[in-house]
Protein backbone atom coordinates (compact mmCIF):
# COMPACT_ATOMS: atom_id res chain seq x y z
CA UNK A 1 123.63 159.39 100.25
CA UNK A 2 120.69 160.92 98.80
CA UNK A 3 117.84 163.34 100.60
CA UNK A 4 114.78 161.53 102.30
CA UNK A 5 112.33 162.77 99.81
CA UNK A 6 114.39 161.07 97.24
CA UNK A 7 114.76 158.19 99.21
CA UNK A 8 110.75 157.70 99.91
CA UNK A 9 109.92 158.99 96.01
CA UNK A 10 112.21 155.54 95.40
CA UNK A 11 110.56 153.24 98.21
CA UNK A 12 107.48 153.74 96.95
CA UNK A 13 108.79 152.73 93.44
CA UNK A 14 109.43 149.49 95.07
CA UNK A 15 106.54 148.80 97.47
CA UNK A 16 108.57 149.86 100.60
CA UNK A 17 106.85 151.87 103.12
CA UNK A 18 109.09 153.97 104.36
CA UNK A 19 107.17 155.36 107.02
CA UNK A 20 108.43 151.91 108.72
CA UNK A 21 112.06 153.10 108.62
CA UNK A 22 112.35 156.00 110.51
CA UNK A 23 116.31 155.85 109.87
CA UNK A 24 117.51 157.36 105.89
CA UNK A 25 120.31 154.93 106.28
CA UNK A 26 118.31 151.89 106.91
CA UNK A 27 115.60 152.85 104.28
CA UNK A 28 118.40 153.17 101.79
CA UNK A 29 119.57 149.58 102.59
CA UNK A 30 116.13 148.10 102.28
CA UNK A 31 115.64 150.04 99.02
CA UNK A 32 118.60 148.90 97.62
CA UNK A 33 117.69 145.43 98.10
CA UNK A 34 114.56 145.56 96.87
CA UNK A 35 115.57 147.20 93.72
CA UNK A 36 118.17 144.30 93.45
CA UNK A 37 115.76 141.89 94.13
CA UNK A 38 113.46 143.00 91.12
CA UNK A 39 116.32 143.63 88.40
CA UNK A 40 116.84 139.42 89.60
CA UNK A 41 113.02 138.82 88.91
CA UNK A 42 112.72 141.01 86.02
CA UNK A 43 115.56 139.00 84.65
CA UNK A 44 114.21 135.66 84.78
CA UNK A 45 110.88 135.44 83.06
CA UNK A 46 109.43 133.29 80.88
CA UNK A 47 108.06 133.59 77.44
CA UNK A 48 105.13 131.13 76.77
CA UNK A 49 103.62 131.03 73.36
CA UNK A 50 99.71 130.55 71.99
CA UNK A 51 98.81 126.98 71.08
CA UNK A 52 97.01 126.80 67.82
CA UNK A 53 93.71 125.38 70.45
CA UNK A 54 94.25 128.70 72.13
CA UNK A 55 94.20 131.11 69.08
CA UNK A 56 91.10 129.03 67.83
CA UNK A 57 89.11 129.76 71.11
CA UNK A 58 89.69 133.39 71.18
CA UNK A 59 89.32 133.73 67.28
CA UNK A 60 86.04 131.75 67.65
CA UNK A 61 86.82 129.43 64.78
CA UNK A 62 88.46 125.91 64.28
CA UNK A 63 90.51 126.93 61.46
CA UNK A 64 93.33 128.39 62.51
C-alpha cells in the first residue's frame, strides 16, 4: 500500500478528490478504478481523417 501523499499526488492525476475519502484504503480503490477506467477510454478512440472540403476551407482555396 503506498503513503497518502502518494496516494493524493495520484488522485489528482485522475480527477479524484481525495479530500472526499478520508480512508487511504478506500482512496486507493477509487484510484485504481479510475486509472482502469481511463487506460479502457484511452484505448478506444477514434481516428477521423480531413475531407478534401475540409482542407480547402482552412487552406482558403478550392484546389486542393
Amino acid at each position: 500500500m503506498h503513503n497518502r501523499a502518494f496516494l493524493e499526488l495520484v488522485a489528482a492525476a485522475v480527477n479524484v478528490n481525495p479530500a472526499s475519502y478520508p480512508n487511504d484504503s478506500k482512496l486507493e480503490q477509487k484510484v485504481i478504478y479510475e486509472l482502469k477506467v481511463m487506460t479502457a477510454k484511452a484505448g478506444t478512440g477514434t481516428t477521423l481523417l480531413p475531407s478534401a472540403t475540409s482542407v480547402a476551407a482552412v487552406s482558403g482555396g478550392a484546389n486542393v
